[in-house]
N, C-alpha and C. Protein backbone atom coordinates (compact mmCIF):
# COMPACT_ATOMS: atom_id res chain seq x y z
N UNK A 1 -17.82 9.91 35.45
CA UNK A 1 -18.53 10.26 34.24
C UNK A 1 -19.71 9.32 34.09
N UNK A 2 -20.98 9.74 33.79
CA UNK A 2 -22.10 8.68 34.33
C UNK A 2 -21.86 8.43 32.32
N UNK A 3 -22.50 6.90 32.35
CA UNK A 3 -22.63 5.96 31.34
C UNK A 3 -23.26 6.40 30.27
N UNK A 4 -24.43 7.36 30.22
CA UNK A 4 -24.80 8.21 29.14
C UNK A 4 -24.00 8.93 28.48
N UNK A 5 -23.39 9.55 28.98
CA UNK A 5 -22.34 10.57 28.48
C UNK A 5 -21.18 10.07 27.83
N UNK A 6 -20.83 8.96 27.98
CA UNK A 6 -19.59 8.08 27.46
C UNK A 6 -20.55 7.58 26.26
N UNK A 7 -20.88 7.28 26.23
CA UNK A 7 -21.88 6.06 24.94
C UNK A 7 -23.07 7.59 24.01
N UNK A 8 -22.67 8.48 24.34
CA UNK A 8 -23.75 9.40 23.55
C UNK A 8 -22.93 9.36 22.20
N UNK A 9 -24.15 9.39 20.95
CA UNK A 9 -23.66 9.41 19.44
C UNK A 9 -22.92 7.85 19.14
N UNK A 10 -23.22 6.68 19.81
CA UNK A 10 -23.00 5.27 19.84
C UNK A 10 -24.18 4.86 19.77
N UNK A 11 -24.22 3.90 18.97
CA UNK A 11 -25.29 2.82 18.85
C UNK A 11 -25.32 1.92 19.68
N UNK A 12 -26.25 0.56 19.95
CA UNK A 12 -26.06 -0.10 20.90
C UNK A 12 -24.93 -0.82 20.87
N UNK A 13 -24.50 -1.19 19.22
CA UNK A 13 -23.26 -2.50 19.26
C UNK A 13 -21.98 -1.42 19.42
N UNK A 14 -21.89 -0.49 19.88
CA UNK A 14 -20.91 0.50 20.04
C UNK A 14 -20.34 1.48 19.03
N UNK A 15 -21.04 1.43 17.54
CA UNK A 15 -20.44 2.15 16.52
C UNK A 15 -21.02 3.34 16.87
N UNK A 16 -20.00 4.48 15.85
CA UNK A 16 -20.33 5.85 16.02
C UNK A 16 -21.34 5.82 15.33
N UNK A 17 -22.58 6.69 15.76
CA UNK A 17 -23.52 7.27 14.65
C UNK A 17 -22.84 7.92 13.14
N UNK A 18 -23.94 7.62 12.31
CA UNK A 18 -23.84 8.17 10.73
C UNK A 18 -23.61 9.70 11.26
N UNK A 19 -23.94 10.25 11.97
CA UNK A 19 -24.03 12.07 11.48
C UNK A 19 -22.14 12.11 12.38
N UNK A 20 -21.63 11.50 13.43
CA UNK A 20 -20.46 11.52 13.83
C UNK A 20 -18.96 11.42 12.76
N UNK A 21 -19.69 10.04 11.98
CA UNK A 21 -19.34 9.01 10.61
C UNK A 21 -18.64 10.35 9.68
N UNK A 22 -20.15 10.89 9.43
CA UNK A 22 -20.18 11.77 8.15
C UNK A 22 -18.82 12.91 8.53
N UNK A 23 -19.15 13.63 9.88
CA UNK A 23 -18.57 15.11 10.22
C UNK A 23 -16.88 14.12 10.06
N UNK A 24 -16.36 12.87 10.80
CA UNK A 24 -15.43 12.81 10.37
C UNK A 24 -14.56 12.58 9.12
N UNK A 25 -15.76 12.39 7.94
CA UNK A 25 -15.36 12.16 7.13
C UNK A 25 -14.61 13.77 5.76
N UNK A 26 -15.57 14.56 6.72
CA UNK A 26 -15.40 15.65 5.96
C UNK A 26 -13.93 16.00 5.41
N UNK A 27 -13.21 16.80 4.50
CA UNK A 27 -12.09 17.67 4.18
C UNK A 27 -11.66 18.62 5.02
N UNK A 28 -10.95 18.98 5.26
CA UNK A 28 -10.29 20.10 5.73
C UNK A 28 -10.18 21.03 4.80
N UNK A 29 -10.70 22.68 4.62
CA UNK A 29 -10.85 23.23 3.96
C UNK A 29 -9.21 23.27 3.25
N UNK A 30 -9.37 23.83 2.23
CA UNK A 30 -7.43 24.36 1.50
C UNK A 30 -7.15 22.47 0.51
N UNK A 31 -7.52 21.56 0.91
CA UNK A 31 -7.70 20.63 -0.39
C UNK A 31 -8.44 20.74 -2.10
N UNK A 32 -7.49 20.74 -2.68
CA UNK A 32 -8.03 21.41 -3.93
C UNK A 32 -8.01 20.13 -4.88
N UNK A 33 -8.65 19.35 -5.33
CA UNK A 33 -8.86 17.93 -5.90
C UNK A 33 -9.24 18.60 -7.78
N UNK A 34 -9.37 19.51 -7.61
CA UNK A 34 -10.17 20.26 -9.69
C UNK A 34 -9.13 19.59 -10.50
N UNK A 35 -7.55 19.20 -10.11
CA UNK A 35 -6.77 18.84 -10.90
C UNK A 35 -6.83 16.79 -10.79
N UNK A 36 -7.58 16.59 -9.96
CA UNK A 36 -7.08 15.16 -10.24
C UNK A 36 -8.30 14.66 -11.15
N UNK A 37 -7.82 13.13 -11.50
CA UNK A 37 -8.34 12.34 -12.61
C UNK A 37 -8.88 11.06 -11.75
N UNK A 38 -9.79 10.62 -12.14
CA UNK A 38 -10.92 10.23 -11.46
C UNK A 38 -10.39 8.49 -12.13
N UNK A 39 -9.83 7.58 -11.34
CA UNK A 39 -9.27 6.46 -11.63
C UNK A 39 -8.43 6.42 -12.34
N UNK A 40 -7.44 7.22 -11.87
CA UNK A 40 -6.55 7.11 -12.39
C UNK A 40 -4.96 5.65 -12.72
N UNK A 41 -5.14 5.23 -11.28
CA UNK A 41 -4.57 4.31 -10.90
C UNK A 41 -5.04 2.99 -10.48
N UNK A 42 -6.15 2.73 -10.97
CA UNK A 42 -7.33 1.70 -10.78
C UNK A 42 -6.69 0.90 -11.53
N UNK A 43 -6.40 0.97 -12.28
CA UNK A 43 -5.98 -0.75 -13.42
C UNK A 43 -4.86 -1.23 -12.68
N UNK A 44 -3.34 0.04 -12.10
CA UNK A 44 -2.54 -0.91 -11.55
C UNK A 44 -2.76 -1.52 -10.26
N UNK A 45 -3.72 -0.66 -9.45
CA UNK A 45 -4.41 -1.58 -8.16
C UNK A 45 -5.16 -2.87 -8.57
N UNK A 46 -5.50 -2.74 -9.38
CA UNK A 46 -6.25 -3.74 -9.49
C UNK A 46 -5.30 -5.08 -9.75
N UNK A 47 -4.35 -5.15 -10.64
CA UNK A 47 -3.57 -5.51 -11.28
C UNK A 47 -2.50 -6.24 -9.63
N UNK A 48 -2.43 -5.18 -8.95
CA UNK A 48 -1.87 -5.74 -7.90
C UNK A 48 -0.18 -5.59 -8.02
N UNK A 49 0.69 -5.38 -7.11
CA UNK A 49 1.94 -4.32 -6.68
C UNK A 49 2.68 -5.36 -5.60
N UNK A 50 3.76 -5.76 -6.03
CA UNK A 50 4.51 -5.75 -4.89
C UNK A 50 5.71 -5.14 -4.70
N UNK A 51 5.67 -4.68 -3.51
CA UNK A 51 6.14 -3.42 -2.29
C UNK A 51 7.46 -4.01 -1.96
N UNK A 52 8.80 -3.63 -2.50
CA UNK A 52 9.60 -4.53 -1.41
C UNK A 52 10.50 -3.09 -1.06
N UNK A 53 11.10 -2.86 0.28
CA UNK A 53 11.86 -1.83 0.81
C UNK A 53 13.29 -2.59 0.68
N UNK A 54 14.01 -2.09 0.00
CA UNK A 54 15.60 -2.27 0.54
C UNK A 54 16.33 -1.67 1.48
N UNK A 55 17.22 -2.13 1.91
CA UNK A 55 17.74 -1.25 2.65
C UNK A 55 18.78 -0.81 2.10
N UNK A 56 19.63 0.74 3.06
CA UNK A 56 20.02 1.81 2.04
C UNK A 56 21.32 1.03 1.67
N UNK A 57 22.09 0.31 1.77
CA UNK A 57 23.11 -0.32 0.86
C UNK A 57 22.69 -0.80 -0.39
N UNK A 58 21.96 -1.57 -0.44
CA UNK A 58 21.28 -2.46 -1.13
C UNK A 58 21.18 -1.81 -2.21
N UNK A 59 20.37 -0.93 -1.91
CA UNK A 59 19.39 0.64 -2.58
C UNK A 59 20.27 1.35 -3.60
N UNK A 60 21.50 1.61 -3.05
CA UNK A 60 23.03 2.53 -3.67
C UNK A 60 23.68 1.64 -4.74
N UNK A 61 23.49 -0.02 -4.95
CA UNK A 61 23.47 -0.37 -5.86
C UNK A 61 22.94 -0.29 -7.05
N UNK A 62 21.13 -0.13 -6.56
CA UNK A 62 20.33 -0.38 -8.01
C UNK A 62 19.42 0.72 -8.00
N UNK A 63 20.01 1.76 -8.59
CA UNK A 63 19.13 2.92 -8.62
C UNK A 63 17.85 3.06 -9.34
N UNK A 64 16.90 1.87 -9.47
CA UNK A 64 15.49 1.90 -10.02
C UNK A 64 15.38 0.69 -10.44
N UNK A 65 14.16 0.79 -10.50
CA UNK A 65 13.39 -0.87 -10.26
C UNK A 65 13.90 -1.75 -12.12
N UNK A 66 14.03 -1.44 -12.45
CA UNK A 66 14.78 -2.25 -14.01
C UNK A 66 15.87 -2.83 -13.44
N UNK A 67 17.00 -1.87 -12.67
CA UNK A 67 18.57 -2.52 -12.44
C UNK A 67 18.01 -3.77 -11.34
N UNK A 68 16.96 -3.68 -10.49
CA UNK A 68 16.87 -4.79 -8.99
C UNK A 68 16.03 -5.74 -10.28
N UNK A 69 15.41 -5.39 -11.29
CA UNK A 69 14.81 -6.64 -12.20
C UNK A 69 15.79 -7.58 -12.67
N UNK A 70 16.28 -6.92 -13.28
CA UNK A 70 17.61 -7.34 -14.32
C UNK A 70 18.66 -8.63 -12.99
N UNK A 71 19.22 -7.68 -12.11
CA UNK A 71 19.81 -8.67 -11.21
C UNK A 71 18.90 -10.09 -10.59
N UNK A 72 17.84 -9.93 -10.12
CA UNK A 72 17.01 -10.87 -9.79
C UNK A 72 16.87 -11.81 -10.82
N UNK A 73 16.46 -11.43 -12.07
CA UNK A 73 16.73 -12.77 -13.27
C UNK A 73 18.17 -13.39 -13.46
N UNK A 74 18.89 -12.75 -13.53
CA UNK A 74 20.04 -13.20 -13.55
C UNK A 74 20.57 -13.83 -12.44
N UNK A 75 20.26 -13.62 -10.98
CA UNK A 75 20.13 -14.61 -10.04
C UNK A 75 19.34 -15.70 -9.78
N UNK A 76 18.27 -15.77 -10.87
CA UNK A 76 17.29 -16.70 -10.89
C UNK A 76 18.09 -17.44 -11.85
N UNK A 77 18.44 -17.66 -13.01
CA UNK A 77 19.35 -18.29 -13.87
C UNK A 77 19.86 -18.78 -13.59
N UNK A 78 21.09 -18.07 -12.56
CA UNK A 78 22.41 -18.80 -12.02
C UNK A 78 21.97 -19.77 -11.42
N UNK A 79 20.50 -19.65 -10.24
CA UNK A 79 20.02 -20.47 -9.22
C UNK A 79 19.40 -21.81 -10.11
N UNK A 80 19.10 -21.26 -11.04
CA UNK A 80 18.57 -23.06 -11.97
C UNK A 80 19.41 -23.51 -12.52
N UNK A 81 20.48 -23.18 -13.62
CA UNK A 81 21.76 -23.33 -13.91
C UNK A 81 22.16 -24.17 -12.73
N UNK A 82 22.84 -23.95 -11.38
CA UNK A 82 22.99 -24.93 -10.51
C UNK A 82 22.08 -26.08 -10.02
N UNK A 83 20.90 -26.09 -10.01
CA UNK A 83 19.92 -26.58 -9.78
C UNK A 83 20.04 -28.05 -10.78
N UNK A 84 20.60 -27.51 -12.42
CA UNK A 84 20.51 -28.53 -13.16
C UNK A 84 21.92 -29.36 -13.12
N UNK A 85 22.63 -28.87 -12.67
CA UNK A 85 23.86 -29.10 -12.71
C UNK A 85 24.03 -30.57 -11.38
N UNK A 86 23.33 -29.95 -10.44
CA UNK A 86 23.52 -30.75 -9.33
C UNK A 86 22.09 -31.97 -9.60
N UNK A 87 21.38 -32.31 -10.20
CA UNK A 87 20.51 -33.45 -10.62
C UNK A 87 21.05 -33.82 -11.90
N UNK A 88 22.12 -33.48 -12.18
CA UNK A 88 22.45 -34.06 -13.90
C UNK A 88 23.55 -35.50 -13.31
């Protein structure tokens, strides 16, 4: 394959051209967006999320994120509760 043909629609530092850029950026027709809301979820991104996966035992305990809250404070307690216990 001669060297033109590999590097065509590349710039010199190797990026794709803007018109390559653009065509991949396009939709796939049948996406229908008329119903969404335009930042919708911006404050809690912004705000910032942490992600934790349990695994499925774990999971069959605490069926939504209040019951894994609730236990975690109460394991945080117990953990200072001892904490004071053992420097007293």
């Amino acid at each position: 394959m001669p060297l033109l043909s590999r590097c065509q629609g590349r710039s010199k530092d190797g990026r794709l051209s803007q018109a390559k850029n653009r065509k991949a950026d396009e939709l796939r027709a049948g996406y229908d967006f008329s119903g969404g809301v335009r930042g919708k979820h911006h404050l809690a991104y912004k705000a910032g999320t942490n992600v934790v996966v349990l695994d499925p035992d774990v999971a069959k305990a605490f069926p939504d994120a209040s019951s894994v809250n609730r236990a975690l404070r109460l394991l945080l307690e117990l953990a200072k509760k001892q904490l004071s216990k053992r420097s007293a």
